[in-house]
PDB file of N, CA and C in Angstrom:
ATOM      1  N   UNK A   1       0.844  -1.180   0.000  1.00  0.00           N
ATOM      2  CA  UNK A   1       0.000   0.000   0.000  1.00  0.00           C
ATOM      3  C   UNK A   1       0.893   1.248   0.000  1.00  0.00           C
ATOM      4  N   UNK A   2       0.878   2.056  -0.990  1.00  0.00           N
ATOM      5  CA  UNK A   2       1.653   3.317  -0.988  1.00  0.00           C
ATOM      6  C   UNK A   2       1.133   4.466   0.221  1.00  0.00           C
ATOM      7  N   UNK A   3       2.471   5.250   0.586  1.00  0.00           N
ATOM      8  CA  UNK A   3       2.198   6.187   1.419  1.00  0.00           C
ATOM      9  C   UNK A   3       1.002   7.182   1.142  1.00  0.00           C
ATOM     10  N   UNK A   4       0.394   7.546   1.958  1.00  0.00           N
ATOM     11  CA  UNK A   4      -0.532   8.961   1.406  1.00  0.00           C
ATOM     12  C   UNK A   4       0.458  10.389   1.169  1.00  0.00           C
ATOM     13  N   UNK A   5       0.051  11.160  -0.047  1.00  0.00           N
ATOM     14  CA  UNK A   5       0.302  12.081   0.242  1.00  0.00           C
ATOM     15  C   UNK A   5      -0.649  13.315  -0.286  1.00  0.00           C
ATOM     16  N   UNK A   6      -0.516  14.357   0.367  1.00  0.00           N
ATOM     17  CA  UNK A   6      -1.614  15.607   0.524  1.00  0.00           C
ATOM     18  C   UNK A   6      -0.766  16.804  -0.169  1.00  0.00           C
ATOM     19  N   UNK A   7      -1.019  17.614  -0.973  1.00  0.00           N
ATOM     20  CA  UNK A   7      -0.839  19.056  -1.225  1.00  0.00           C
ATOM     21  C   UNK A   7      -1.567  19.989  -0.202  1.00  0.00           C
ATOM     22  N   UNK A   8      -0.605  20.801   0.326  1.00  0.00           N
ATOM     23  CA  UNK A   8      -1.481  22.272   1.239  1.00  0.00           C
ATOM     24  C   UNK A   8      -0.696  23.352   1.692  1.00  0.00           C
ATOM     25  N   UNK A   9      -0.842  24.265   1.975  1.00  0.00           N
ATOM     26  CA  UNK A   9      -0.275  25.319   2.242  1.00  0.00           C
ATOM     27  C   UNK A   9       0.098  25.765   3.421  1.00  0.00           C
ATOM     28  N   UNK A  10       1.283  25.903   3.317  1.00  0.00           N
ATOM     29  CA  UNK A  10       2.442  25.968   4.956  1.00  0.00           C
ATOM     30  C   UNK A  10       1.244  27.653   5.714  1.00  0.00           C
ATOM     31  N   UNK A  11       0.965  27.285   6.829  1.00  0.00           N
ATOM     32  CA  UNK A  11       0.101  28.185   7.735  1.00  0.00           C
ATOM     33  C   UNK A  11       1.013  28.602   8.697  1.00  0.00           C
ATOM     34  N   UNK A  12       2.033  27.741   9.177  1.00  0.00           N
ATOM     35  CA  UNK A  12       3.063  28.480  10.740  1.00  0.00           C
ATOM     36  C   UNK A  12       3.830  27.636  10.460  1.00  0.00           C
ATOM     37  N   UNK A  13       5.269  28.202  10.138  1.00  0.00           N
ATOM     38  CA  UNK A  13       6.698  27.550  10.358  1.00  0.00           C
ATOM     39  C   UNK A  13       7.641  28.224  11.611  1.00  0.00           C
ATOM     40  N   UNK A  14       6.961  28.170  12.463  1.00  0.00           N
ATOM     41  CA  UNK A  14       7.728  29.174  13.886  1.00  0.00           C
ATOM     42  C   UNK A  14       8.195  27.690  15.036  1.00  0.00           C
ATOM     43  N   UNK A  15       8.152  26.548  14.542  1.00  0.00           N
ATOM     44  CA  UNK A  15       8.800  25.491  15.187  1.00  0.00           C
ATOM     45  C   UNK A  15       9.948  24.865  14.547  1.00  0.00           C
ATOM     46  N   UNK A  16      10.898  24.511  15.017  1.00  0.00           N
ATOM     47  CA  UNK A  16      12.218  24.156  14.857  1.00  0.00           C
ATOM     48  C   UNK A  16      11.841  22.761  14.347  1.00  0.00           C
ATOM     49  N   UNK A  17      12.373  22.654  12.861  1.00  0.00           N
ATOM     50  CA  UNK A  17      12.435  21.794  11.839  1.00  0.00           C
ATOM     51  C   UNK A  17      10.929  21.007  11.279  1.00  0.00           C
ATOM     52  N   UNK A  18       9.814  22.058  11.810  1.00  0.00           N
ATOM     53  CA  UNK A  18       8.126  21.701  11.789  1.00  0.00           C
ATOM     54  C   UNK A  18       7.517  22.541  11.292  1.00  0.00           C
ATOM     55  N   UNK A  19       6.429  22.237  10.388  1.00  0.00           N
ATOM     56  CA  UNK A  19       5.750  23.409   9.704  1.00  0.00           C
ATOM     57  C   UNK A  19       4.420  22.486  10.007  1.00  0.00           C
ATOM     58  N   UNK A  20       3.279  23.553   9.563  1.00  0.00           N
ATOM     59  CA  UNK A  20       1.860  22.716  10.022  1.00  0.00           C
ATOM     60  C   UNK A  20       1.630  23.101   8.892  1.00  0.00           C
ATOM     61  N   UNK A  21       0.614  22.053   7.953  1.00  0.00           N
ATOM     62  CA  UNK A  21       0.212  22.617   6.881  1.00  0.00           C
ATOM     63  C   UNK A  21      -0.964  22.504   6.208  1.00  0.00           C
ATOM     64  N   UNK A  22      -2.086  23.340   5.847  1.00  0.00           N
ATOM     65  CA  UNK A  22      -3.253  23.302   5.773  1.00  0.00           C
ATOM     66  C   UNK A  22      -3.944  22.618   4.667  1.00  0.00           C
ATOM     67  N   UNK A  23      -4.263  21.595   4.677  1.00  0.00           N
ATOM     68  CA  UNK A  23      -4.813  20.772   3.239  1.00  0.00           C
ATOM     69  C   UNK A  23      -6.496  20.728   3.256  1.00  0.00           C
ATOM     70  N   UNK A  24      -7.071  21.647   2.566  1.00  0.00           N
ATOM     71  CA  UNK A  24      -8.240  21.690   1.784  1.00  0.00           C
ATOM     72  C   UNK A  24      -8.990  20.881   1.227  1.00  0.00           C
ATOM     73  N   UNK A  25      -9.986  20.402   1.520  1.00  0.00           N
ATOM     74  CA  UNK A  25     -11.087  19.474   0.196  1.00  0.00           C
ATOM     75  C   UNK A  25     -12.195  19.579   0.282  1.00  0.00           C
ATOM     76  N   UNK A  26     -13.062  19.151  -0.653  1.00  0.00           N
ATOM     77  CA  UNK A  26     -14.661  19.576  -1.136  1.00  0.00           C
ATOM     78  C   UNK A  26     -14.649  18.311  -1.290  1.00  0.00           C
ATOM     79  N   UNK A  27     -16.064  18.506  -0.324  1.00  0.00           N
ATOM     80  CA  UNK A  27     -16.964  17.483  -0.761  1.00  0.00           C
ATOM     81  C   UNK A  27     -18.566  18.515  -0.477  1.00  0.00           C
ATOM     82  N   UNK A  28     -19.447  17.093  -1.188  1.00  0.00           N
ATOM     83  CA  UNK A  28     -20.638  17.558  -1.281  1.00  0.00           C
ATOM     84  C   UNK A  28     -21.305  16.900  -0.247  1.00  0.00           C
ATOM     85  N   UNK A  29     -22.660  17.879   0.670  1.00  0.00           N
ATOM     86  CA  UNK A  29     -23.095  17.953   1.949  1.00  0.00           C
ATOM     87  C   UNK A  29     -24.553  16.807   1.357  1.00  0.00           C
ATOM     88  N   UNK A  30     -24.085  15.825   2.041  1.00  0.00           N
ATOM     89  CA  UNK A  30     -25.418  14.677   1.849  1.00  0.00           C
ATOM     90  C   UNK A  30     -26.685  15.012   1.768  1.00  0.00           C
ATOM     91  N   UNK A  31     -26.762  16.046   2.973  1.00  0.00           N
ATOM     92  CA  UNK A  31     -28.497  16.748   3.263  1.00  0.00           C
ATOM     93  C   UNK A  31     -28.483  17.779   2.313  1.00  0.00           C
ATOM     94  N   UNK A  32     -27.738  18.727   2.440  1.00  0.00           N
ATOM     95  CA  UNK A  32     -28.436  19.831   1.486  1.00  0.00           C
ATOM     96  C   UNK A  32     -27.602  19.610  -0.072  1.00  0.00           C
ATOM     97  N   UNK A  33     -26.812  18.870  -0.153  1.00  0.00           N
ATOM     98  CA  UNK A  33     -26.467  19.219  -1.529  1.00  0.00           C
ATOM     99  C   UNK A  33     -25.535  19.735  -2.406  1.00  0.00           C
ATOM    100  N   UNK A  34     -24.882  20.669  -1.313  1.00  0.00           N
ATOM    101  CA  UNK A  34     -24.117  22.052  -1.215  1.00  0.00           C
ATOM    102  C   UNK A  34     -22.519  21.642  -1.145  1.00  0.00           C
ATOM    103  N   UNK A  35     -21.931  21.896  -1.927  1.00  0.00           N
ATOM    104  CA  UNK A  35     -20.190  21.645  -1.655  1.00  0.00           C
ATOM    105  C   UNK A  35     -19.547  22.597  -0.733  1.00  0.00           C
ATOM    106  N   UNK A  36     -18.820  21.943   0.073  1.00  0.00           N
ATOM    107  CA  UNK A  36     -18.747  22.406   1.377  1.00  0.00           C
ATOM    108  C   UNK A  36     -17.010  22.463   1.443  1.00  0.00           C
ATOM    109  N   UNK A  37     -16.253  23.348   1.771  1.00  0.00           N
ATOM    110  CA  UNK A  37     -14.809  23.465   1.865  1.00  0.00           C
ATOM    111  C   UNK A  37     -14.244  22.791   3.228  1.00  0.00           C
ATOM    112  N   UNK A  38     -13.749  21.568   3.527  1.00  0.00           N
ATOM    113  CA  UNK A  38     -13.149  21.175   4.874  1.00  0.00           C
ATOM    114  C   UNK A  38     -11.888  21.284   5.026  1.00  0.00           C
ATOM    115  N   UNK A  39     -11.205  22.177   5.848  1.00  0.00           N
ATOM    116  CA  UNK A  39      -9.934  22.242   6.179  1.00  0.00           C
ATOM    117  C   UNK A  39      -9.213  21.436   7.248  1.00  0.00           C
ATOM    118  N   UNK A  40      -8.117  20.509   6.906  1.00  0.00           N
ATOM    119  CA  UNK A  40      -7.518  20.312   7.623  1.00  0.00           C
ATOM    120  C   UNK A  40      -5.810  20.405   7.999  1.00  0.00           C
ATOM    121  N   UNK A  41      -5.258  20.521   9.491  1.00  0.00           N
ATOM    122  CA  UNK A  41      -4.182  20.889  10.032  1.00  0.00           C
ATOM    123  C   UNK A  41      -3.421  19.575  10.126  1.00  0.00           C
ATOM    124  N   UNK A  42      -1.792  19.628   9.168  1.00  0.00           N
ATOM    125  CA  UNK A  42      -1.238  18.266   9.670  1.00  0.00           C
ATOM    126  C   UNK A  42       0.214  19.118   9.614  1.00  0.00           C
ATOM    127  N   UNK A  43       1.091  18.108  11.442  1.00  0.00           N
ATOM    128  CA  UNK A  43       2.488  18.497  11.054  1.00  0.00           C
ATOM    129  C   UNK A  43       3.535  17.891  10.738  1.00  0.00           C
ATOM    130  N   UNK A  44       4.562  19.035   9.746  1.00  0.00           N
ATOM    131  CA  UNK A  44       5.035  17.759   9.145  1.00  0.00           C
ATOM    132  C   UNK A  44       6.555  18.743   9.339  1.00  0.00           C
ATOM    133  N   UNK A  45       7.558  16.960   9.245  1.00  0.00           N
ATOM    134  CA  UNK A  45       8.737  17.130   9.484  1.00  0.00           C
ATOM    135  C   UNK A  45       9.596  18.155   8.044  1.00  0.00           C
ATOM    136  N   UNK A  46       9.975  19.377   8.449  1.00  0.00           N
ATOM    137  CA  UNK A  46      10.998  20.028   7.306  1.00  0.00           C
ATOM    138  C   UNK A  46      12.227  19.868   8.111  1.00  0.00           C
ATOM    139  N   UNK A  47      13.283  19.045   7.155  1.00  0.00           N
ATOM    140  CA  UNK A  47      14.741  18.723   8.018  1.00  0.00           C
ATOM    141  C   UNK A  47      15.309  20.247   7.637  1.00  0.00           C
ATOM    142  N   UNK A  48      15.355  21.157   6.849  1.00  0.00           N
ATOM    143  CA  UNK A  48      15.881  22.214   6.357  1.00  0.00           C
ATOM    144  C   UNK A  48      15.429  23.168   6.625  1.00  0.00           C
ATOM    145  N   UNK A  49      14.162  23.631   7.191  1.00  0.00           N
ATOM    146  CA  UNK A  49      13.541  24.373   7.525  1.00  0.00           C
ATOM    147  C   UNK A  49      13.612  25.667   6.464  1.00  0.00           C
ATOM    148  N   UNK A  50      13.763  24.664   5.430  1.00  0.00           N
ATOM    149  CA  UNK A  50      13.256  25.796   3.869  1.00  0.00           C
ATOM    150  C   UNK A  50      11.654  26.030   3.747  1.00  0.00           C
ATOM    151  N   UNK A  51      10.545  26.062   4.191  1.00  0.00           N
ATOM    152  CA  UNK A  51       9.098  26.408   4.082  1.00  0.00           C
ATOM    153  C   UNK A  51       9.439  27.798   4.708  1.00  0.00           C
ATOM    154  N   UNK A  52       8.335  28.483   4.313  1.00  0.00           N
ATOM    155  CA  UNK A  52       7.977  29.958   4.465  1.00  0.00           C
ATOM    156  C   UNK A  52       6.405  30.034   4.575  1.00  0.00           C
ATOM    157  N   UNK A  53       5.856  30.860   5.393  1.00  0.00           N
ATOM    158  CA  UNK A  53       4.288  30.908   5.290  1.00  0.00           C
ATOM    159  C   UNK A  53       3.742  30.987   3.909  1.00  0.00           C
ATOM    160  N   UNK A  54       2.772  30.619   3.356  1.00  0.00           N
ATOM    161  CA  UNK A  54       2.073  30.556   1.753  1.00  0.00           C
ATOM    162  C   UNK A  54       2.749  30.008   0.815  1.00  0.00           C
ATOM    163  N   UNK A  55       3.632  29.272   1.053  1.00  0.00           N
ATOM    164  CA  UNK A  55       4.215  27.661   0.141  1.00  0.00           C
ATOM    165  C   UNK A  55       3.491  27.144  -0.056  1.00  0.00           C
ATOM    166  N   UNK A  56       3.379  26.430  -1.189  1.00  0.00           N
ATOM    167  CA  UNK A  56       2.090  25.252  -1.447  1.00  0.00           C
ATOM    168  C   UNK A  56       3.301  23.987  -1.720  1.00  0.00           C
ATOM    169  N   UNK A  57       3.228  23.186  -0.970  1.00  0.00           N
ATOM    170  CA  UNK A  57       3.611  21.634  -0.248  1.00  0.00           C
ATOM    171  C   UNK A  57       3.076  20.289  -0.556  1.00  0.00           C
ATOM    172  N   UNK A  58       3.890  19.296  -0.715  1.00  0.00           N
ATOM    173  CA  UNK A  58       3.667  18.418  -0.553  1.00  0.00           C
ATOM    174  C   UNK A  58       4.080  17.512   0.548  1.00  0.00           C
ATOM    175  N   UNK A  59       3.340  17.146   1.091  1.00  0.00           N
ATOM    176  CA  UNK A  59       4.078  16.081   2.318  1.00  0.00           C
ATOM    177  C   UNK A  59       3.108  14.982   1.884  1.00  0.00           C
ATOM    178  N   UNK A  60       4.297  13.854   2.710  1.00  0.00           N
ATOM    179  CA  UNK A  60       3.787  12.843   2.727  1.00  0.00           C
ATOM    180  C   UNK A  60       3.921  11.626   3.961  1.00  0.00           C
ATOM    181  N   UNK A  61       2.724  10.566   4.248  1.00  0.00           N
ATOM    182  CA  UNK A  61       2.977  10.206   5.605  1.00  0.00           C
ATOM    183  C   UNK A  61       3.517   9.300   5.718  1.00  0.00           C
ATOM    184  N   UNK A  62       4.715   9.515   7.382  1.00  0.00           N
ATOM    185  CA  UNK A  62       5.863   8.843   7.217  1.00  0.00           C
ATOM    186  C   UNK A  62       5.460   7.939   9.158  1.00  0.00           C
ATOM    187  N   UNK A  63       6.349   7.416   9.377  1.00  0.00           N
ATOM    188  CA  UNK A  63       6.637   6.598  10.576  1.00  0.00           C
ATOM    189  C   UNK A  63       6.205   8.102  11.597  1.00  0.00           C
ATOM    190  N   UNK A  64       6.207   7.853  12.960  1.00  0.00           N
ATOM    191  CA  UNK A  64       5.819   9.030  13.912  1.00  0.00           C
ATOM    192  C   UNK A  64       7.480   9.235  14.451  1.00  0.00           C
ATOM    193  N   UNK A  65       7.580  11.241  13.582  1.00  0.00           N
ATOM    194  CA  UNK A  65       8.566  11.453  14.443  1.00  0.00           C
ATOM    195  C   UNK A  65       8.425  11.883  15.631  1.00  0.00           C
ATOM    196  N   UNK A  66       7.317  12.337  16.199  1.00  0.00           N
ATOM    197  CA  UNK A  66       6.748  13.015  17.631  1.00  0.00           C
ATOM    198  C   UNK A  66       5.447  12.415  17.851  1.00  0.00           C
ATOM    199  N   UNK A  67       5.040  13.089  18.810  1.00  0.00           N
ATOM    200  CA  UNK A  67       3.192  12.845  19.349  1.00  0.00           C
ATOM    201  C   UNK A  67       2.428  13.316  17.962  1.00  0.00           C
ATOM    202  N   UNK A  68       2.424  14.219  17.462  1.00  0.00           N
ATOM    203  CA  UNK A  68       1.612  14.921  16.064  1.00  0.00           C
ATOM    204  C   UNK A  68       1.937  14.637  15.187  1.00  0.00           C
ATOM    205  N   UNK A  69       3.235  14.568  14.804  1.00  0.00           N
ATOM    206  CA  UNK A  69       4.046  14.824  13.693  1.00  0.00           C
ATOM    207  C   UNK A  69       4.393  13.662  12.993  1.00  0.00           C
ATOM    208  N   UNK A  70       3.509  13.080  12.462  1.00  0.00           N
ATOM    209  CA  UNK A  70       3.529  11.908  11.351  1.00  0.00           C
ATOM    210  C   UNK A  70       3.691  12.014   9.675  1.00  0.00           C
ATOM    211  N   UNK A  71       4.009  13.407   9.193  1.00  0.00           N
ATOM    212  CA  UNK A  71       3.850  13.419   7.583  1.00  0.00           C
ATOM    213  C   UNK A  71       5.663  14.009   7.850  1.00  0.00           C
ATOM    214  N   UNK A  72       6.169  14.228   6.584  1.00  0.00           N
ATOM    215  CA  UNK A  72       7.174  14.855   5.965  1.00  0.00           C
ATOM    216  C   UNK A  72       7.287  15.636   4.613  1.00  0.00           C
ATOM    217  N   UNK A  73       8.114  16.521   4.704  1.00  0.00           N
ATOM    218  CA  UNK A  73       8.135  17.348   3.777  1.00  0.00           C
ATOM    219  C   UNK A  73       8.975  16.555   2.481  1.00  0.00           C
ATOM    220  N   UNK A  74       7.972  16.477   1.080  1.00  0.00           N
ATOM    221  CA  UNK A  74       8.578  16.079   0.178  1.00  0.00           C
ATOM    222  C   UNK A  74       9.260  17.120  -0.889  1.00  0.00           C
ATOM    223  N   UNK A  75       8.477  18.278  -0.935  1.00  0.00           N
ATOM    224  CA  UNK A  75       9.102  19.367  -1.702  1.00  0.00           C
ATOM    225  C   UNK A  75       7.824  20.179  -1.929  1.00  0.00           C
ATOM    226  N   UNK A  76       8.791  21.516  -2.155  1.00  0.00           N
ATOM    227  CA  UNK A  76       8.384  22.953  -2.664  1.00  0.00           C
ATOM    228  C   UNK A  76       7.345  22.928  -3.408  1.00  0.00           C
ATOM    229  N   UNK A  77       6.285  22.994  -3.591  1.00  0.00           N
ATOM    230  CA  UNK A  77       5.532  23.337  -4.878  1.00  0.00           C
ATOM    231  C   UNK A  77       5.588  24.441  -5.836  1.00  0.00           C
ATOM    232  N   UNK A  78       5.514  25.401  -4.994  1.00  0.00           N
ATOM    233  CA  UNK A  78       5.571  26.807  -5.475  1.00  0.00           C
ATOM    234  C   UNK A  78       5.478  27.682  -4.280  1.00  0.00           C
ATOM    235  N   UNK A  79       6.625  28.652  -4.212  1.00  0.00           N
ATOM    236  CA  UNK A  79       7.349  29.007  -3.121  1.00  0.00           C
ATOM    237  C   UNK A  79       6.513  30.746  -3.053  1.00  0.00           C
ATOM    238  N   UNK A  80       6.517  31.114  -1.897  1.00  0.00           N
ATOM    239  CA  UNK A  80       5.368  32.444  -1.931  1.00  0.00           C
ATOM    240  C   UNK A  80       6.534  33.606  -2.265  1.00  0.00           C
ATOM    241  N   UNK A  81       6.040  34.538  -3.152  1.00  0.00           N
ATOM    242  CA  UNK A  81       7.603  35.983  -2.609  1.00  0.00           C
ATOM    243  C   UNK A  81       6.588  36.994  -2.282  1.00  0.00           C
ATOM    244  N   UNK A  82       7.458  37.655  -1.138  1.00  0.00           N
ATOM    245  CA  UNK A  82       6.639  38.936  -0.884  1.00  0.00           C
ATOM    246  C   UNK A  82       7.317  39.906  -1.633  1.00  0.00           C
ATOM    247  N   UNK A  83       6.516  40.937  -1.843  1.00  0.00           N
ATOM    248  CA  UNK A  83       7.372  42.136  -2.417  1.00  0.00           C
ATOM    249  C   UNK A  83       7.414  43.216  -1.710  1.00  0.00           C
ATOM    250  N   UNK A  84       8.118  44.270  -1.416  1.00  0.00           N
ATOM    251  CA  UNK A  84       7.711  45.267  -0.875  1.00  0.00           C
ATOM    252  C   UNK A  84       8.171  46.355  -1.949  1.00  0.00           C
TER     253      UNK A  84
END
């Protein structure tokens, strides 16, 4: 059985070698009908601590390196720039 892996967007990289990252999906609401946006929070191991807030990510889930922290960072998707 292959690993899972999720695309989502780095939300807080303010932990040492950990980013949390927000993965998105639609589904449609049984009762009314209505496609409904569900967000969810997973953290995942960055050994480089190359993520930046508004990266779009791929991780994928690995052995437990902590209590939470079961996915890993596979790479960059597309990296955010701010401008000023």
């Amino acid at each position: 059985m292959p690993a899972k892996e999720r695309v989502g967007t780095v939300v807080s990289n303010k932990m040492e070698k950990t980013i949390v990252v927000a993965v998105e999906s639609r589904y449609k609401s049984p009762i009314y009908s209505k496609v409904k946006l569900r967000t969810k929070r997973y953290l995942a191991h960055d050994e480089f601590n190359e993520c930046n807030i508004g990266d779009q990510v791929l991780v994928q889930e690995r052995r437990p390196y902590s209590r939470r922290k079961r996915w890993v960072l596979i790479k960059v998707i597309n990296k955010e720039s701010f401008s000023n």
